[in-house]
PDB file of N, CA and C in Angstrom:
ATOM      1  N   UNK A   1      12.010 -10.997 -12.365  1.00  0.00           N
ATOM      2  CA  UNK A   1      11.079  -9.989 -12.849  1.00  0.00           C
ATOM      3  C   UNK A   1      11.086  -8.743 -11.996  1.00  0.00           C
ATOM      4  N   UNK A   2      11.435  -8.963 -10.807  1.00  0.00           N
ATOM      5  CA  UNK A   2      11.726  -7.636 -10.045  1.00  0.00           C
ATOM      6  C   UNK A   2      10.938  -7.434  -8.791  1.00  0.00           C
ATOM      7  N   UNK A   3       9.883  -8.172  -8.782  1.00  0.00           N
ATOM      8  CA  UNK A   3       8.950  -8.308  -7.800  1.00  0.00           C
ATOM      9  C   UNK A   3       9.805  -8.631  -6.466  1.00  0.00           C
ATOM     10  N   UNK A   4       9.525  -7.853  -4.996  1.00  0.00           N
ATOM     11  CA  UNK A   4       9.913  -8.144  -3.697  1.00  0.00           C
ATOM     12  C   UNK A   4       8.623  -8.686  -3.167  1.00  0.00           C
ATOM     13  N   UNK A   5       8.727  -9.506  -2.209  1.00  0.00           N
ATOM     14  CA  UNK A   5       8.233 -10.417  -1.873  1.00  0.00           C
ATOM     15  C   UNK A   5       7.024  -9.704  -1.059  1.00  0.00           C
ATOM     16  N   UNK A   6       6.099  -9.688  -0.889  1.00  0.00           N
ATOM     17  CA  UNK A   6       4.492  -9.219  -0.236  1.00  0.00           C
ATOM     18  C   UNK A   6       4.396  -8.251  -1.261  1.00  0.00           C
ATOM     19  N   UNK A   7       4.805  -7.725  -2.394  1.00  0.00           N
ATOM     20  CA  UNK A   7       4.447  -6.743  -3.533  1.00  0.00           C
ATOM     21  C   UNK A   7       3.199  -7.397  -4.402  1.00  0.00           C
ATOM     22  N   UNK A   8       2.167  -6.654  -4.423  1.00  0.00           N
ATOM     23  CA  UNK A   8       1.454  -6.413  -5.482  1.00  0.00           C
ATOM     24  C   UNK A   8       1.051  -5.990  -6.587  1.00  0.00           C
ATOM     25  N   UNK A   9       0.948  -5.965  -7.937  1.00  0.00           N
ATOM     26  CA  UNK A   9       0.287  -5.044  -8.575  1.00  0.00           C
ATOM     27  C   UNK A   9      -0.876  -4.853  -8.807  1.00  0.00           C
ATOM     28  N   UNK A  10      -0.846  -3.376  -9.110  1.00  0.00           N
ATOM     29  CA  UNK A  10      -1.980  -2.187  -8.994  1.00  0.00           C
ATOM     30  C   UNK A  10      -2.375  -2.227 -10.827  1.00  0.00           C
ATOM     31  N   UNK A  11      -1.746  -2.015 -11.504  1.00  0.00           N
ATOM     32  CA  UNK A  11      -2.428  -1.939 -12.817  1.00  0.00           C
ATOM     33  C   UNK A  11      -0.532  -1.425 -13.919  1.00  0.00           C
ATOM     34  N   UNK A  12      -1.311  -1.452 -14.739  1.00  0.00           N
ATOM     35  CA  UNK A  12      -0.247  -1.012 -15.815  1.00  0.00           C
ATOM     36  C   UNK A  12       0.099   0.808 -15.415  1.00  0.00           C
ATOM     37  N   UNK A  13       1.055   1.358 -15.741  1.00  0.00           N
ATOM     38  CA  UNK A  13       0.974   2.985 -15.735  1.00  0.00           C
ATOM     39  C   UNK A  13      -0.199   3.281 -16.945  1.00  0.00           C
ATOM     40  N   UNK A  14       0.043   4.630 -16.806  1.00  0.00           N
ATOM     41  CA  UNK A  14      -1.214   5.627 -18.128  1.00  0.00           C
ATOM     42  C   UNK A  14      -0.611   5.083 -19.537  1.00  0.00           C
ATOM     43  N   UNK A  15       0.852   5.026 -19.276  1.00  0.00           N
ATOM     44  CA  UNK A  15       1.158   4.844 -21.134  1.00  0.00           C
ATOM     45  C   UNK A  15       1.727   3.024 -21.133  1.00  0.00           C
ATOM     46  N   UNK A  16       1.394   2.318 -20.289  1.00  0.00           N
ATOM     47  CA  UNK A  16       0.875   0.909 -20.273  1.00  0.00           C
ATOM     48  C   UNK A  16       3.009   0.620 -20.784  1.00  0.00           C
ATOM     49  N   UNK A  17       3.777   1.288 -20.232  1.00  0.00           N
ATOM     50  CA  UNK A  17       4.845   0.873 -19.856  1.00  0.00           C
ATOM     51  C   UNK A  17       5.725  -0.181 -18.857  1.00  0.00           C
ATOM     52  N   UNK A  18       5.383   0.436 -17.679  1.00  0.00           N
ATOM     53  CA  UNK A  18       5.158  -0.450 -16.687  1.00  0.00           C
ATOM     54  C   UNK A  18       4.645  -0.806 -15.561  1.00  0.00           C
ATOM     55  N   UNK A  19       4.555  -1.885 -14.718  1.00  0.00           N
ATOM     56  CA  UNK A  19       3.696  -2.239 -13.734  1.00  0.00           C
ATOM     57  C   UNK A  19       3.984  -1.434 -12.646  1.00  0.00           C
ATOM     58  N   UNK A  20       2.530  -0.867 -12.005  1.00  0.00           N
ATOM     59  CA  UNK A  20       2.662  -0.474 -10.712  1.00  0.00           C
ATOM     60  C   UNK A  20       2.321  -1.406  -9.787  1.00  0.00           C
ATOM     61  N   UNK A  21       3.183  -1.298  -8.942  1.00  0.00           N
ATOM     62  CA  UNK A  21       3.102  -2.370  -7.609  1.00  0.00           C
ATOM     63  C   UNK A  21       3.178  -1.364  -6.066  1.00  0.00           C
ATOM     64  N   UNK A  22       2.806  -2.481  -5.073  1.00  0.00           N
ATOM     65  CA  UNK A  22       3.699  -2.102  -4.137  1.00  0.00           C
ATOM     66  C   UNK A  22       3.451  -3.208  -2.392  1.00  0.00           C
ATOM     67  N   UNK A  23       3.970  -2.558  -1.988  1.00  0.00           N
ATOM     68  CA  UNK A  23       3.948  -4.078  -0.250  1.00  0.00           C
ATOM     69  C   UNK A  23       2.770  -3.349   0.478  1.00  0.00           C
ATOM     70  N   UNK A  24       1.647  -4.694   0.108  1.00  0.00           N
ATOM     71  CA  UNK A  24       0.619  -4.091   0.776  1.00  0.00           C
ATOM     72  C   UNK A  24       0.633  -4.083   2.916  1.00  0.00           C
ATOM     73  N   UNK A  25       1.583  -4.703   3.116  1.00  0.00           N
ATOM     74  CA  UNK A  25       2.523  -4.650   4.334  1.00  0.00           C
ATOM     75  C   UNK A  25       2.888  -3.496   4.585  1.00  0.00           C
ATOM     76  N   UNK A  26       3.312  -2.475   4.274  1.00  0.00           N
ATOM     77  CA  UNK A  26       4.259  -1.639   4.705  1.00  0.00           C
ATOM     78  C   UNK A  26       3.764   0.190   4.693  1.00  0.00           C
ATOM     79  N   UNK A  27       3.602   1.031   5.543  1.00  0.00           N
ATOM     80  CA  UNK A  27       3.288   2.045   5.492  1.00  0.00           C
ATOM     81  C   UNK A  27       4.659   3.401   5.784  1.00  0.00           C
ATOM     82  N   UNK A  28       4.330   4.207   5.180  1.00  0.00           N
ATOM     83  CA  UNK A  28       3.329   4.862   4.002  1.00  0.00           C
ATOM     84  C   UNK A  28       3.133   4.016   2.830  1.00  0.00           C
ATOM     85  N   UNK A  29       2.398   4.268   2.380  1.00  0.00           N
ATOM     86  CA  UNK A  29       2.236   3.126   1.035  1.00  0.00           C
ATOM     87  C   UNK A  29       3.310   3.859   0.007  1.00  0.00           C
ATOM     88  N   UNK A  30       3.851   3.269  -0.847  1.00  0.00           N
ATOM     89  CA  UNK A  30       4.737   3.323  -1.791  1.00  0.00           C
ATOM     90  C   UNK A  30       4.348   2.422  -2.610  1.00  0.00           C
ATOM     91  N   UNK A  31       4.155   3.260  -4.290  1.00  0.00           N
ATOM     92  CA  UNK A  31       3.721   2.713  -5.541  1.00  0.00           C
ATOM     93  C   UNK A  31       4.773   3.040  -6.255  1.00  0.00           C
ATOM     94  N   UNK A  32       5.515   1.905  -6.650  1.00  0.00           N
ATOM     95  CA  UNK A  32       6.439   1.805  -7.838  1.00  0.00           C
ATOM     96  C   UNK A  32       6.373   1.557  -9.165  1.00  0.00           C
ATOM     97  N   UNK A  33       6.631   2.231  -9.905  1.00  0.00           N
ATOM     98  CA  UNK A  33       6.499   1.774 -11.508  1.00  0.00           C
ATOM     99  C   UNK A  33       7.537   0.632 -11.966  1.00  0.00           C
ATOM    100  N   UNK A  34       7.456  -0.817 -12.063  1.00  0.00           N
ATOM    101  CA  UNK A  34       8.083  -1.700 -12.410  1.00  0.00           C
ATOM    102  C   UNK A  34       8.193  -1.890 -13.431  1.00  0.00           C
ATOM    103  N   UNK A  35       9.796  -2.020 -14.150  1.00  0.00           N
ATOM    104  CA  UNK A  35       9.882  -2.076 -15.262  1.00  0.00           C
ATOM    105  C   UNK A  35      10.385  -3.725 -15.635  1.00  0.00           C
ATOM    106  N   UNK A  36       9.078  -4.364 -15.956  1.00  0.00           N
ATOM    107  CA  UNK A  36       8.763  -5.846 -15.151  1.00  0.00           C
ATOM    108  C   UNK A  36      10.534  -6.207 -16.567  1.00  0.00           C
ATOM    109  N   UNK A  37      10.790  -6.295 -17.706  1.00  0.00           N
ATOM    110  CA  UNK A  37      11.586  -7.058 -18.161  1.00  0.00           C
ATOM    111  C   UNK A  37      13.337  -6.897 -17.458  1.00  0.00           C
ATOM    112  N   UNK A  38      13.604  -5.436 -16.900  1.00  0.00           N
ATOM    113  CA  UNK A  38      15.234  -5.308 -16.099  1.00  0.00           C
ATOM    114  C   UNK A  38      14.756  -5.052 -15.543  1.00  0.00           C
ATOM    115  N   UNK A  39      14.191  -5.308 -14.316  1.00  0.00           N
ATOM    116  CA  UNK A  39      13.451  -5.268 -12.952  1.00  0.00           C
ATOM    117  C   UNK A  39      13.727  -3.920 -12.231  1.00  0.00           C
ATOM    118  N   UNK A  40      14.312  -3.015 -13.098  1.00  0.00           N
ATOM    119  CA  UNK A  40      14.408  -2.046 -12.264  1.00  0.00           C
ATOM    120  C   UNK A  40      12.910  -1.135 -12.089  1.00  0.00           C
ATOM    121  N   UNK A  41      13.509  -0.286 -11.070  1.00  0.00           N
ATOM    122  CA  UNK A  41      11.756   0.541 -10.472  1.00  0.00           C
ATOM    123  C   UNK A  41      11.966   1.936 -10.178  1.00  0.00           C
ATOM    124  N   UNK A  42      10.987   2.385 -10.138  1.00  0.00           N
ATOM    125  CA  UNK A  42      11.445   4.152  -9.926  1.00  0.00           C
ATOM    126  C   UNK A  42       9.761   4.654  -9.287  1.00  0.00           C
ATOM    127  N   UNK A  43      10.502   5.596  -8.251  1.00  0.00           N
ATOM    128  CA  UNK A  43       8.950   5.836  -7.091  1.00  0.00           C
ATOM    129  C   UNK A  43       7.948   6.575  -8.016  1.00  0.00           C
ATOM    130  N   UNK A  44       6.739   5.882  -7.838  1.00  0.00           N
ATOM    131  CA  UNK A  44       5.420   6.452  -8.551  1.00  0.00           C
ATOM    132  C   UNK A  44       4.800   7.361  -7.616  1.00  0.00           C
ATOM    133  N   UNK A  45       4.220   7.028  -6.636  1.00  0.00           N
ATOM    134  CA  UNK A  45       3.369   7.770  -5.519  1.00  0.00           C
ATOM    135  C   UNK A  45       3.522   6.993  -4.575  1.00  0.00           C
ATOM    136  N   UNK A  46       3.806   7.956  -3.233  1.00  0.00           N
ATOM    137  CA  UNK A  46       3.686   7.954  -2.056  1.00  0.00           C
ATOM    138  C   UNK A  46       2.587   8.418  -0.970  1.00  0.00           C
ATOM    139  N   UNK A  47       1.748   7.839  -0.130  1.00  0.00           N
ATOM    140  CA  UNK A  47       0.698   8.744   0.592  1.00  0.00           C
ATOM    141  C   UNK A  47       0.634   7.358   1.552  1.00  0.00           C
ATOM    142  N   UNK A  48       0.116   8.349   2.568  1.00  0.00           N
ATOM    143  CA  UNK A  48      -0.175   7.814   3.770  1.00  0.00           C
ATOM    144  C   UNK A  48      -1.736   8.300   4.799  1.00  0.00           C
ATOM    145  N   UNK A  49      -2.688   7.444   4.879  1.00  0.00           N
ATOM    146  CA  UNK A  49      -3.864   7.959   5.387  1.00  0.00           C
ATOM    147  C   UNK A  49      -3.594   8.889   6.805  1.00  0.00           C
ATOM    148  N   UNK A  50      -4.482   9.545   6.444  1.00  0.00           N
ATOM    149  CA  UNK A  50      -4.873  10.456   7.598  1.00  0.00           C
ATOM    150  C   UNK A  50      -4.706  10.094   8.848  1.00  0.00           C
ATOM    151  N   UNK A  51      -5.477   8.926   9.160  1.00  0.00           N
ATOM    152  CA  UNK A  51      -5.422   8.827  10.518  1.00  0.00           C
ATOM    153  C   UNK A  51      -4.577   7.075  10.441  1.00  0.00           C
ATOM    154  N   UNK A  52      -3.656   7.057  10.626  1.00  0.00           N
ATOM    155  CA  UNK A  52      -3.090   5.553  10.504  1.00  0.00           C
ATOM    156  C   UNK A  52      -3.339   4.514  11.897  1.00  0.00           C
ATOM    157  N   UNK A  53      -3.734   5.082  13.117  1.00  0.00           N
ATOM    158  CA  UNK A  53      -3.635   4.266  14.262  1.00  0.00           C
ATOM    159  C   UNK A  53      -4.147   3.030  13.825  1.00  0.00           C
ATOM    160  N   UNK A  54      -3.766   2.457  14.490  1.00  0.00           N
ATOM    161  CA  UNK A  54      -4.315   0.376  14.478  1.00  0.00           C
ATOM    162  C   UNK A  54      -4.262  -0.028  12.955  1.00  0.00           C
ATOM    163  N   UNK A  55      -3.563   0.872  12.040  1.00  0.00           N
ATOM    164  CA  UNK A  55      -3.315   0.011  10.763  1.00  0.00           C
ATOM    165  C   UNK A  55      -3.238  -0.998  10.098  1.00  0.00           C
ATOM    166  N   UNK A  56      -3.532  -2.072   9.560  1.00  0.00           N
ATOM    167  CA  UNK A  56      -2.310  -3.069   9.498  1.00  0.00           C
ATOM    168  C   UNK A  56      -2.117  -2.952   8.038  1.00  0.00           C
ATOM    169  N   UNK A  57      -2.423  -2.516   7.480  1.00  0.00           N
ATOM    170  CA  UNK A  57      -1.531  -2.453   5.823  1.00  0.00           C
ATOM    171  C   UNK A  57      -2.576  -2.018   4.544  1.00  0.00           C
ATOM    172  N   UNK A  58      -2.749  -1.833   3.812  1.00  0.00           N
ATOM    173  CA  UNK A  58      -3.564  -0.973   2.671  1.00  0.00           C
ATOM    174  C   UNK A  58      -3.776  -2.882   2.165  1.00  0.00           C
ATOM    175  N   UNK A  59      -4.909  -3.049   1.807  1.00  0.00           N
ATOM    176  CA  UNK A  59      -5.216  -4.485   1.553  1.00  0.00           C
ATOM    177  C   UNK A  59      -5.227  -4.798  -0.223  1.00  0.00           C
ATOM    178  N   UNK A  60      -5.738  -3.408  -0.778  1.00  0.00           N
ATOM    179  CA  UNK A  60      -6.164  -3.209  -1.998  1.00  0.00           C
ATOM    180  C   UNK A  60      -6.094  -1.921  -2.236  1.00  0.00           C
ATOM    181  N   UNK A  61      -5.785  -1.485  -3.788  1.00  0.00           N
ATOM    182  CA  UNK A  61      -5.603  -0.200  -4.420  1.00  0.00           C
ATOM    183  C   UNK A  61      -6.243   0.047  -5.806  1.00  0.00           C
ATOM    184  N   UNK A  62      -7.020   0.626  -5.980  1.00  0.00           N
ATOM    185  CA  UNK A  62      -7.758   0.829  -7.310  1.00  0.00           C
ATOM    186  C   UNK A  62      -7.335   2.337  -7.898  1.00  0.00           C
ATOM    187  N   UNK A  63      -7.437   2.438  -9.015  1.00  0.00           N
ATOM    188  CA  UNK A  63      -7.019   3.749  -9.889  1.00  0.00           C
ATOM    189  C   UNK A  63      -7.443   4.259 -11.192  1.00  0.00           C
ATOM    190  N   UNK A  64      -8.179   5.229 -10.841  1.00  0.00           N
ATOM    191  CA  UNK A  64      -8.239   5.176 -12.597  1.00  0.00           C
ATOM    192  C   UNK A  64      -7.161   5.258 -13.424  1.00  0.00           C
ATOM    193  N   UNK A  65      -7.920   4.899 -15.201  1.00  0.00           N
ATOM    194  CA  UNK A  65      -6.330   4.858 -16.193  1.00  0.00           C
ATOM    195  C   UNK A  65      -5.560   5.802 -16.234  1.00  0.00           C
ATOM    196  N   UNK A  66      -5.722   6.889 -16.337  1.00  0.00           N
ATOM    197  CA  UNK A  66      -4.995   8.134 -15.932  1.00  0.00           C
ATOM    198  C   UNK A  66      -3.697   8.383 -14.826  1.00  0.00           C
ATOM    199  N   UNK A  67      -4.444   7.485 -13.748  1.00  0.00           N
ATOM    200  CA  UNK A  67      -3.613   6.962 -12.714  1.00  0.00           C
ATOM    201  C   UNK A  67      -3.547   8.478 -11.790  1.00  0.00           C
ATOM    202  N   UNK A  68      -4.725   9.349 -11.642  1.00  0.00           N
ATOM    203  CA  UNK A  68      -5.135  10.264 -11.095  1.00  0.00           C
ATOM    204  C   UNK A  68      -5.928  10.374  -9.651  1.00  0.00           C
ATOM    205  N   UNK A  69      -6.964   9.317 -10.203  1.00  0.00           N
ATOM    206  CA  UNK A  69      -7.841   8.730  -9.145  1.00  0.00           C
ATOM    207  C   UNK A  69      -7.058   7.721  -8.492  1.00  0.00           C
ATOM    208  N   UNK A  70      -7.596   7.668  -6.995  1.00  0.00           N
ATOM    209  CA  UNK A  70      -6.571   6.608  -6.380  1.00  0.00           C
ATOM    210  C   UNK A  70      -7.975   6.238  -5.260  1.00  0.00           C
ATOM    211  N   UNK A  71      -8.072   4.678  -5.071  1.00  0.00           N
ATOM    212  CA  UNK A  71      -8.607   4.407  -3.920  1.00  0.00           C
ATOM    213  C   UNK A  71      -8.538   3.421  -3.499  1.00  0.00           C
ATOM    214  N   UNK A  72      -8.512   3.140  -2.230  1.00  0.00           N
ATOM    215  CA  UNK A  72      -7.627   2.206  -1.295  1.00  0.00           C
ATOM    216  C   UNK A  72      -8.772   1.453   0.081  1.00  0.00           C
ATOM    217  N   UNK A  73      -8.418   0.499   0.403  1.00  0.00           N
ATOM    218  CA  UNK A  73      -9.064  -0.153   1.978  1.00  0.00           C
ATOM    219  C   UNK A  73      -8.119  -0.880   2.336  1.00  0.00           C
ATOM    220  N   UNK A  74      -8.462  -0.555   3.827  1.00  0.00           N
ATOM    221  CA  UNK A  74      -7.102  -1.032   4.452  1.00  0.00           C
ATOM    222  C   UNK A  74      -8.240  -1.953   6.069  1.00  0.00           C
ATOM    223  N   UNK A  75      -7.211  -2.620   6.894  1.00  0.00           N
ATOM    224  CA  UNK A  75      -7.810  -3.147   7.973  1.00  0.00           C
ATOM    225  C   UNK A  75      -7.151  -2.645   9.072  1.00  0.00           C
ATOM    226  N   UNK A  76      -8.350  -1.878   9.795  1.00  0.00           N
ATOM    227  CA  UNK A  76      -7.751  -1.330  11.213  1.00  0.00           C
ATOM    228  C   UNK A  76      -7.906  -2.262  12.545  1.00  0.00           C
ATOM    229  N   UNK A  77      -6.980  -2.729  13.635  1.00  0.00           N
ATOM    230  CA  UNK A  77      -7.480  -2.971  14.594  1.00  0.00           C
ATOM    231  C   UNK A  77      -6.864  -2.267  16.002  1.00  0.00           C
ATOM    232  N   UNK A  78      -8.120  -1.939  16.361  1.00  0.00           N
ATOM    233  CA  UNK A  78      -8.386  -1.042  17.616  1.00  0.00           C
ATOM    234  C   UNK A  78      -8.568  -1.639  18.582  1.00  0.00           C
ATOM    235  N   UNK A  79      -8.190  -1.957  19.925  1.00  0.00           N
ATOM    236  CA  UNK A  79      -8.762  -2.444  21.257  1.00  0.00           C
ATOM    237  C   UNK A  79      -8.388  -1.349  22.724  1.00  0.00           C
ATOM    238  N   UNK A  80      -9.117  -2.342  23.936  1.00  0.00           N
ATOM    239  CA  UNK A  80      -9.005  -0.728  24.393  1.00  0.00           C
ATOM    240  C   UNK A  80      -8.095  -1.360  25.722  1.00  0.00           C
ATOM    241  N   UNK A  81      -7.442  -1.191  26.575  1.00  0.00           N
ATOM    242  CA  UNK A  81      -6.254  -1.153  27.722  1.00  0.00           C
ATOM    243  C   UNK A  81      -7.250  -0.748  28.701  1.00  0.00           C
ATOM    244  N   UNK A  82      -7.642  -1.546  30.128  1.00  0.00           N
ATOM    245  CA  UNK A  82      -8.099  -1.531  30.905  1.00  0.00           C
ATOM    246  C   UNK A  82      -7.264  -1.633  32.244  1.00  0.00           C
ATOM    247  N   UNK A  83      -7.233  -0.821  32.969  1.00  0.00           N
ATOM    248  CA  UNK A  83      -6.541  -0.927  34.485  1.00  0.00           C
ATOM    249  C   UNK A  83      -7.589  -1.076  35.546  1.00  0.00           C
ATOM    250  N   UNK A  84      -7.126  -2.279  36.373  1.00  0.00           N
ATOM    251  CA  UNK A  84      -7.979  -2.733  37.458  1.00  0.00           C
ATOM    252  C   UNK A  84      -7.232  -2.373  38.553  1.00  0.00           C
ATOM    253  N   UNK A  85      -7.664  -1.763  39.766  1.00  0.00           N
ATOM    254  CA  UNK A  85      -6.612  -1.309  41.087  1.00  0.00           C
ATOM    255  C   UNK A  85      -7.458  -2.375  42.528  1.00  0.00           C
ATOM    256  N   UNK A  86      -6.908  -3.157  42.541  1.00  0.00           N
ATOM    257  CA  UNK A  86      -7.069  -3.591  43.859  1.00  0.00           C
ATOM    258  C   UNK A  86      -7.919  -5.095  44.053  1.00  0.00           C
ATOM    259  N   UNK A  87      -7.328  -5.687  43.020  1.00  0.00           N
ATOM    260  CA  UNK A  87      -7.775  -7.091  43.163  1.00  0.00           C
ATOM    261  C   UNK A  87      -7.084  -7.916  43.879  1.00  0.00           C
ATOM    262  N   UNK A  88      -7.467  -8.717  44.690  1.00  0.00           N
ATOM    263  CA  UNK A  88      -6.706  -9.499  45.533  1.00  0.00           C
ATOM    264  C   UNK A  88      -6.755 -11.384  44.771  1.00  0.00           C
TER     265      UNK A  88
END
Protein backbone atom coordinates (compact mmCIF):
# COMPACT_ATOMS: atom_id res chain seq x y z
CA UNK A 1 0.00 0.00 0.00
CA UNK A 2 2.92 2.29 0.23
CA UNK A 3 3.04 3.05 3.78
CA UNK A 4 6.93 3.41 5.38
CA UNK A 5 7.15 2.23 8.52
CA UNK A 6 6.45 4.98 11.69
CA UNK A 7 4.06 6.80 8.87
CA UNK A 8 0.79 7.97 9.77
CA UNK A 9 -2.21 9.24 8.30
CA UNK A 10 -3.53 12.65 8.58
CA UNK A 11 -6.84 12.52 6.61
CA UNK A 12 -7.88 12.11 2.96
CA UNK A 13 -6.64 15.31 0.57
CA UNK A 14 -9.52 18.22 -0.25
CA UNK A 15 -10.66 16.18 -3.39
CA UNK A 16 -10.60 12.82 -1.16
CA UNK A 17 -7.97 11.33 -3.76
CA UNK A 18 -5.39 10.44 -1.65
CA UNK A 19 -4.07 9.78 1.79
CA UNK A 20 -2.02 12.21 3.59
CA UNK A 21 0.51 10.74 5.79
CA UNK A 22 3.69 11.24 7.25
CA UNK A 23 6.73 9.88 10.07
CA UNK A 24 5.63 11.29 13.07
CA UNK A 25 9.54 10.55 13.96
CA UNK A 26 11.20 12.68 11.75
CA UNK A 27 11.71 16.53 11.47
CA UNK A 28 10.87 18.88 9.49
CA UNK A 29 7.64 17.30 9.24
CA UNK A 30 6.83 16.13 5.74
CA UNK A 31 3.14 15.43 4.56
CA UNK A 32 2.76 13.25 1.63
CA UNK A 33 -0.17 12.68 -0.51
CA UNK A 34 -0.39 8.78 -0.81
CA UNK A 35 -1.70 7.35 -3.60
CA UNK A 36 -2.71 4.35 -1.27
CA UNK A 37 -3.64 1.74 -4.56
CA UNK A 38 0.34 2.23 -6.68
CA UNK A 39 1.85 3.39 -3.60
CA UNK A 40 3.35 6.07 -5.15
CA UNK A 41 3.56 9.69 -3.22
CA UNK A 42 4.25 13.19 -4.09
CA UNK A 43 5.29 16.07 -1.31
CA UNK A 44 2.15 17.78 0.15
CA UNK A 45 3.56 20.19 2.85
CA UNK A 46 6.56 20.72 4.54
CA UNK A 47 7.06 22.96 7.91
CA UNK A 48 9.00 22.88 10.73
CA UNK A 49 8.19 24.65 14.26
CA UNK A 50 9.68 27.63 15.28
CA UNK A 51 11.53 26.76 17.99
CA UNK A 52 12.48 22.87 17.57
CA UNK A 53 15.04 22.43 20.63
CA UNK A 54 14.36 19.17 22.75
CA UNK A 55 11.90 17.93 20.04
CA UNK A 56 11.09 14.56 19.79
CA UNK A 57 8.65 14.31 16.88
CA UNK A 58 5.11 16.00 15.95
CA UNK A 59 2.83 13.26 17.87
CA UNK A 60 -0.43 14.30 16.01
CA UNK A 61 -1.70 16.49 13.05
CA UNK A 62 -5.15 17.85 12.54
CA UNK A 63 -6.46 19.88 9.39
CA UNK A 64 -9.18 21.27 8.16
CA UNK A 65 -11.01 19.75 4.84
CA UNK A 66 -9.64 22.27 2.75
CA UNK A 67 -6.38 21.12 4.06
CA UNK A 68 -5.57 24.94 4.81
CA UNK A 69 -5.74 24.85 8.47
CA UNK A 70 -3.03 22.81 9.97
CA UNK A 71 -2.49 21.92 13.71
CA UNK A 72 -0.06 19.90 15.37
CA UNK A 73 1.46 18.75 19.20
CA UNK A 74 4.49 17.54 19.55
CA UNK A 75 6.67 16.37 22.90
CA UNK A 76 9.53 18.46 24.02
CA UNK A 77 12.22 17.33 26.40
CA UNK A 78 14.36 19.86 28.04
CA UNK A 79 16.91 19.23 30.95
CA UNK A 80 19.51 21.33 32.26
CA UNK A 81 23.73 20.36 32.35
CA UNK A 82 25.19 21.16 35.66
CA UNK A 83 29.05 21.62 36.36
CA UNK A 84 30.40 20.93 39.80
CA UNK A 85 34.29 22.22 40.35
CA UNK A 86 35.99 20.70 43.16
CA UNK A 87 34.60 17.67 44.63
CA UNK A 88 36.84 15.39 46.16
Amino acid sequence: MGFKPDEVVVRFTPDNQHLLVYDRNRLPVTIYALDYPTGSRALWREFMPADPTGMRGVKSIVMSPDGEVVGYNYTRQLSTLYRIEGLR
